[in-house]
N, C-alpha and C. Protein backbone atom coordinates (compact mmCIF):
# COMPACT_ATOMS: atom_id res chain seq x y z
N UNK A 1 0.83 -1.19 0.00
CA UNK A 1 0.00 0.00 0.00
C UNK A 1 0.87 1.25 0.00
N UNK A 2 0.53 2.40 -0.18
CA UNK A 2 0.90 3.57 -0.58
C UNK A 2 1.37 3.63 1.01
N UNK A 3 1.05 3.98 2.15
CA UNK A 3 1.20 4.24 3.52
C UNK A 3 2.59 3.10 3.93
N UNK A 4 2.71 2.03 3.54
CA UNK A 4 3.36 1.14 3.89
C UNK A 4 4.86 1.81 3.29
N UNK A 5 4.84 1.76 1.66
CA UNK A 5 5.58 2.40 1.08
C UNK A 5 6.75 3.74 1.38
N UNK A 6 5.34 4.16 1.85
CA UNK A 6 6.05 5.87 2.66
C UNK A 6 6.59 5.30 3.90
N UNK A 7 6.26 4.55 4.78
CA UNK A 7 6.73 4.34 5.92
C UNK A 7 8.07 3.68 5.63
N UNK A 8 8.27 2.63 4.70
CA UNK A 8 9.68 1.88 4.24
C UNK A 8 10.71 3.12 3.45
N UNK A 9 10.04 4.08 3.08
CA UNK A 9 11.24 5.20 2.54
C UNK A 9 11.43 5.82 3.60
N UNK A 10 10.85 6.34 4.50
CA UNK A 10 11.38 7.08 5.95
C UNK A 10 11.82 5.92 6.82
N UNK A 11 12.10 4.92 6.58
CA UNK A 11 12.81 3.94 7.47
C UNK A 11 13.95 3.61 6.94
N UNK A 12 14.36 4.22 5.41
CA UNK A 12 15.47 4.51 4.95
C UNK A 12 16.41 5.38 4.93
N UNK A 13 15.57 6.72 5.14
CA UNK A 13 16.58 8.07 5.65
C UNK A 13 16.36 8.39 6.81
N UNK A 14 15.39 8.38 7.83
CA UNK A 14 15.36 8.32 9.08
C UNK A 14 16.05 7.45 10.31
N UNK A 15 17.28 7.88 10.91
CA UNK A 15 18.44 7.47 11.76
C UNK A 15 17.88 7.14 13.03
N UNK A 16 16.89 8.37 13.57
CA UNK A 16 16.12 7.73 14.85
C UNK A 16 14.95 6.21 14.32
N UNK A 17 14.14 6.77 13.17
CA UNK A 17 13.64 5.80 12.90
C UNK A 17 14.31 4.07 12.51
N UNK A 18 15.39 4.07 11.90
CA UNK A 18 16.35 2.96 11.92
C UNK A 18 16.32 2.09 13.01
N UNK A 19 17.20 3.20 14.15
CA UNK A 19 17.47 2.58 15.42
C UNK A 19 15.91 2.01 16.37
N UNK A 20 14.78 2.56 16.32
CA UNK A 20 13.73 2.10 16.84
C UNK A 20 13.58 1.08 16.27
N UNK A 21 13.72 0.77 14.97
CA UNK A 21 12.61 -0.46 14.40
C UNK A 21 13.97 -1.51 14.72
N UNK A 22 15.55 -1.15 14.56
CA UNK A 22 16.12 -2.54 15.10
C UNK A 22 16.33 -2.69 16.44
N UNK A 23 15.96 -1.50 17.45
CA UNK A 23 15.42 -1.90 18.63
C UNK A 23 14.34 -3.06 19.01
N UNK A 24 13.37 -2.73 18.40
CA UNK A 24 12.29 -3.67 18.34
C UNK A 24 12.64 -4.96 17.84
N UNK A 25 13.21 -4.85 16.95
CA UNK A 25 13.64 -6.61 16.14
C UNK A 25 14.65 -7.28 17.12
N UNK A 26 15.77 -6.49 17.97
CA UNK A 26 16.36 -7.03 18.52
C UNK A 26 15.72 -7.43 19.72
N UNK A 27 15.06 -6.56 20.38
CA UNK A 27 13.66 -7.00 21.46
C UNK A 27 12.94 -8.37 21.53
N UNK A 28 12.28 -8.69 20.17
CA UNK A 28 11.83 -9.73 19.70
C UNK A 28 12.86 -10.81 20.01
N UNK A 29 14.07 -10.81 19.46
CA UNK A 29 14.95 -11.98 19.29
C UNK A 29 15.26 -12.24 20.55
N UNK A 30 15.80 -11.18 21.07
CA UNK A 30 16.00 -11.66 23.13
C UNK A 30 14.82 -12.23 23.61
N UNK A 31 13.27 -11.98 23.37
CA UNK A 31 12.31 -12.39 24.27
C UNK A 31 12.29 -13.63 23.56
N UNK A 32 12.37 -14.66 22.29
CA UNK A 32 12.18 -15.51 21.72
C UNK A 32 13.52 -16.76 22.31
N UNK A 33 14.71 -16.24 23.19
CA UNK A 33 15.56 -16.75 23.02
C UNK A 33 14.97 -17.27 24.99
N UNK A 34 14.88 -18.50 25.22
CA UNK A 34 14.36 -18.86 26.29
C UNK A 34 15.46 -19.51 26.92
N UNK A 35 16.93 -19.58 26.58
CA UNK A 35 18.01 -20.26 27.03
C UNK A 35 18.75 -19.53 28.12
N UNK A 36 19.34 -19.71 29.38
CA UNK A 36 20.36 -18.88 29.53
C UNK A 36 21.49 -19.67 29.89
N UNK A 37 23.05 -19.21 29.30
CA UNK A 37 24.29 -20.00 29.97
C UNK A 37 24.41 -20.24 31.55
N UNK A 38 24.66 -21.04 31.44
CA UNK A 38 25.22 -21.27 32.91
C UNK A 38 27.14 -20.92 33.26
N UNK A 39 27.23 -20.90 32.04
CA UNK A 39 28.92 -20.05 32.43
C UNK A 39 28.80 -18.78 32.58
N UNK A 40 29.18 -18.60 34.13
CA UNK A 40 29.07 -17.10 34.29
C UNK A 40 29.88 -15.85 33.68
N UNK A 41 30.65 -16.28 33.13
CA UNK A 41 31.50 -15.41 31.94
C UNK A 41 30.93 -15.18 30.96
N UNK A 42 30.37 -15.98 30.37
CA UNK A 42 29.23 -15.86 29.37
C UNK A 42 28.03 -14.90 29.45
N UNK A 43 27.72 -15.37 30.80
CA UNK A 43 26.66 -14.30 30.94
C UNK A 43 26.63 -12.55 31.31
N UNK A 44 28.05 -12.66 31.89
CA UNK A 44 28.60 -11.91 32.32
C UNK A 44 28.61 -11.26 30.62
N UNK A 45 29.44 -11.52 29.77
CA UNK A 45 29.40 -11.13 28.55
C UNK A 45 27.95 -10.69 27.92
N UNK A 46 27.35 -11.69 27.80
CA UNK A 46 25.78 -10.74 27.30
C UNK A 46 25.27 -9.75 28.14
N UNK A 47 25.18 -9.52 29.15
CA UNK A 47 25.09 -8.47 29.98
C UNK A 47 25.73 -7.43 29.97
N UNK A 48 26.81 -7.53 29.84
CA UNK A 48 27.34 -6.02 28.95
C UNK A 48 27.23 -5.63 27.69
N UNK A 49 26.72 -6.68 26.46
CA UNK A 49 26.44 -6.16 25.54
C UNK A 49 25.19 -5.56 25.40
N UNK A 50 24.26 -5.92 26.53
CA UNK A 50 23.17 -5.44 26.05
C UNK A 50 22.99 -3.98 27.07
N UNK A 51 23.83 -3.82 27.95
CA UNK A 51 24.26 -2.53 29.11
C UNK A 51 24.56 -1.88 27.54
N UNK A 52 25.54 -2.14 26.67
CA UNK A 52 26.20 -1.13 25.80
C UNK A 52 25.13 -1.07 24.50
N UNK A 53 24.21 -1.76 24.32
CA UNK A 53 23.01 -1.47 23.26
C UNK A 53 22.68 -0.56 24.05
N UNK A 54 21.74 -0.62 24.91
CA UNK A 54 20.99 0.25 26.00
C UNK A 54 21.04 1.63 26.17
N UNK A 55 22.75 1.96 26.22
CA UNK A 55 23.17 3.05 26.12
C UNK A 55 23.35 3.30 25.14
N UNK A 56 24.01 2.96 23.29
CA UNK A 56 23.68 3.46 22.64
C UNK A 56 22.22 3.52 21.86
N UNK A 57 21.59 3.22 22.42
CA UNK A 57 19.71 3.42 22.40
C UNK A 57 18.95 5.11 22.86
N UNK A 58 20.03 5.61 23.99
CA UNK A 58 19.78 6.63 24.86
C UNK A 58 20.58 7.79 24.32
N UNK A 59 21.80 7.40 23.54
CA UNK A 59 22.23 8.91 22.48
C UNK A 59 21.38 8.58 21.34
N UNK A 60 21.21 10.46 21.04
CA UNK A 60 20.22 10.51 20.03
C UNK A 60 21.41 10.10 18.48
N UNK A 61 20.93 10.19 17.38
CA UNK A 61 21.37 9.68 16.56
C UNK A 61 21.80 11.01 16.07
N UNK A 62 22.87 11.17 14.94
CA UNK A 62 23.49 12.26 14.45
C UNK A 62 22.55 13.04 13.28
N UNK A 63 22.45 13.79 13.55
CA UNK A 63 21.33 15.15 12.88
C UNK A 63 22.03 15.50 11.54
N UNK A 64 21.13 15.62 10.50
CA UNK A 64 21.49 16.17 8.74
C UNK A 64 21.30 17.76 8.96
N UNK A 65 22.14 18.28 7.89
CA UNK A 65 21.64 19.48 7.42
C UNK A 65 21.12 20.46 8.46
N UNK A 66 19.30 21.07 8.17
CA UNK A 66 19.05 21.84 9.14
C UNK A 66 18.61 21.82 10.65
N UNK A 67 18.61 20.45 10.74
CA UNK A 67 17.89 19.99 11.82
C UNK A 67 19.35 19.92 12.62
N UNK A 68 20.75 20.01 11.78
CA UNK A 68 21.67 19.93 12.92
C UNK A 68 22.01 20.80 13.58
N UNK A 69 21.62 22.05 13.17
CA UNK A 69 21.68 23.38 13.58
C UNK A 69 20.98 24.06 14.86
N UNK A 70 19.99 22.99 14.40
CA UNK A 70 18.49 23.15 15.50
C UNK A 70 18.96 22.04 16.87
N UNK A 71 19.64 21.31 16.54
CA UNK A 71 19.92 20.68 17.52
C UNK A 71 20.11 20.98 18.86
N UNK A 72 21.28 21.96 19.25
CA UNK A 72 22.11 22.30 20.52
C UNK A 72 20.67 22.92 21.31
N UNK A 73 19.47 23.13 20.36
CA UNK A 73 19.06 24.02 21.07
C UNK A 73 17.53 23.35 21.84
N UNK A 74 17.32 22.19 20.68
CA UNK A 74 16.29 21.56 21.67
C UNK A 74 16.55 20.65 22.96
N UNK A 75 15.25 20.62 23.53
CA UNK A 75 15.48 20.31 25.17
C UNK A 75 15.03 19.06 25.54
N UNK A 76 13.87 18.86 24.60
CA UNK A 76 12.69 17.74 24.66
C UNK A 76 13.08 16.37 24.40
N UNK A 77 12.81 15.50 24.67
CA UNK A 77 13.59 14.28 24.14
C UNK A 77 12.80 13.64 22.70
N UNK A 78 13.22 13.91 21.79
CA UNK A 78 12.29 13.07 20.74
C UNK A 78 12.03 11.75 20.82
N UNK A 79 10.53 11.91 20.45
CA UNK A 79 9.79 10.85 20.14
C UNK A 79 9.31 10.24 19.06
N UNK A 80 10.46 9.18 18.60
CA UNK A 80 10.46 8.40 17.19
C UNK A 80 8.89 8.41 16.91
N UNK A 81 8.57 6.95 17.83
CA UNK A 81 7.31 6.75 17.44
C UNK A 81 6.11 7.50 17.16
N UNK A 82 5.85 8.26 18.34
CA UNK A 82 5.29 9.62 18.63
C UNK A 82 5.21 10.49 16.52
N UNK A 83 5.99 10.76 16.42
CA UNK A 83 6.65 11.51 15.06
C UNK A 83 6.33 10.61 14.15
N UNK A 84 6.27 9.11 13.76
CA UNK A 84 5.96 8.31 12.62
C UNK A 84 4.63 8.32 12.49
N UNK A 85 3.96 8.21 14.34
CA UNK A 85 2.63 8.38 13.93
C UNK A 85 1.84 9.30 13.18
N UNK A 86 2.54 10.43 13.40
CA UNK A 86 1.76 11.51 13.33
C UNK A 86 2.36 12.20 11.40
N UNK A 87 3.39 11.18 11.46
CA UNK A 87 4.00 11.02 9.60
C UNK A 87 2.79 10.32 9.17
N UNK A 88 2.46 9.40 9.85
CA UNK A 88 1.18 7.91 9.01
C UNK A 88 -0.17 8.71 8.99
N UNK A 89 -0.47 9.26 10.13
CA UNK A 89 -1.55 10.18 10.28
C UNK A 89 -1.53 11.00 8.47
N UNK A 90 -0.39 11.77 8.84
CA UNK A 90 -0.45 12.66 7.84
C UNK A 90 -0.50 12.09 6.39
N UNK A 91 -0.34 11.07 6.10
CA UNK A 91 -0.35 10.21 4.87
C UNK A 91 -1.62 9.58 4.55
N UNK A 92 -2.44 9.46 5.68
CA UNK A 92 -3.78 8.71 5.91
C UNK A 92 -4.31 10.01 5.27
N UNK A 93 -4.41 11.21 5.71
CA UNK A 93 -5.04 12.39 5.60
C UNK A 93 -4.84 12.57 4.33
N UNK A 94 -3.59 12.65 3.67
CA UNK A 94 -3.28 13.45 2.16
C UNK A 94 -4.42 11.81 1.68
N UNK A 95 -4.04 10.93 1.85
CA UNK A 95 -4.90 9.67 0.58
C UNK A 95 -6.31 10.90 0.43
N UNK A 96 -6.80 10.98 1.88
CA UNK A 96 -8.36 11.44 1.55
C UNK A 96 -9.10 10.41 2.25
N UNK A 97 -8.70 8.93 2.69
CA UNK A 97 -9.60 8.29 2.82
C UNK A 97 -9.82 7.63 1.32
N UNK A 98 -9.25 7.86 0.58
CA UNK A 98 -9.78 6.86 -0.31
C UNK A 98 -9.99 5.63 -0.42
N UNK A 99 -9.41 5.07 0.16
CA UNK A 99 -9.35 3.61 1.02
C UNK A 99 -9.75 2.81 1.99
N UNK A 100 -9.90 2.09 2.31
CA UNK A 100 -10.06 1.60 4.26
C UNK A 100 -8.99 0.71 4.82
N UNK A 101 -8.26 1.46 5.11
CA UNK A 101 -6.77 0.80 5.42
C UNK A 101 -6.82 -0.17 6.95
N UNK A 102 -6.84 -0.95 6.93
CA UNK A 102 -6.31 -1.47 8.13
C UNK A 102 -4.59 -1.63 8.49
N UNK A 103 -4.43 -1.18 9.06
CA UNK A 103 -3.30 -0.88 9.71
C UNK A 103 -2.46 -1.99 10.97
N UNK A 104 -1.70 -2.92 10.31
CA UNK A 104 -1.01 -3.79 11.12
C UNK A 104 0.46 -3.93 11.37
N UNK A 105 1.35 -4.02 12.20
CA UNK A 105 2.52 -3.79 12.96
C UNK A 105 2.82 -5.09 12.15
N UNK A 106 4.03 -4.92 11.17
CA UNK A 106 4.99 -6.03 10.75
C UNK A 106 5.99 -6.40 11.24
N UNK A 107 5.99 -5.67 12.76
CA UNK A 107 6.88 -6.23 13.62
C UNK A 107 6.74 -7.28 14.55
């Protein structure tokens, strides 16, 4: 669909958007993975990799052009999702409704 479309091209130039959706995929794969080592080095090891995802989850991603300018100066913490919605919103709106979209998470 046209909405789907737009959402897969802003999941191509969008850096916050990137990092959310392989947040989520990586989310998925940890909750699917029902094993844990019993070598505590091991575990010790995944536990810091996912301490060091975590944190790079919590820096924002590096800003293009004008928005890098604008940067130093906002305060707010952006909200990926928050912002796609309201991208899908706005895409729902330009169609017109010409459609009856049902709308499902391919995640």
């Amino acid at each position: 669909t046209k909405l789907r479309d737009k959402y897969e091209q802003r999941l191509k130039t969008d850096a916050d958007l990137k990092r959310e959706a392989q947040a989520v995929t990586e989310f998925k794969k940890a909750k699917e993975n029902t094993t844990v080592s019993l070598q505590e080095s091991k575990r010790k090891k995944e536990k810091e990799e996912a301490e060091k995802k975590v944190a790079n989850m919590e820096k924002p991603a590096p800003q293009e052009g004008a928005e890098a300018a604008d940067a130093p100066k906002a305060k707010k913490k952006k909200d990926t999702y928050l912002t796609e919605a309201g991208r899908v919103l706005a895409d729902m709106i330009a169609q017109g409704g010409q459609n009856k979209t049902k709308l499902t998470s391919n995640n």
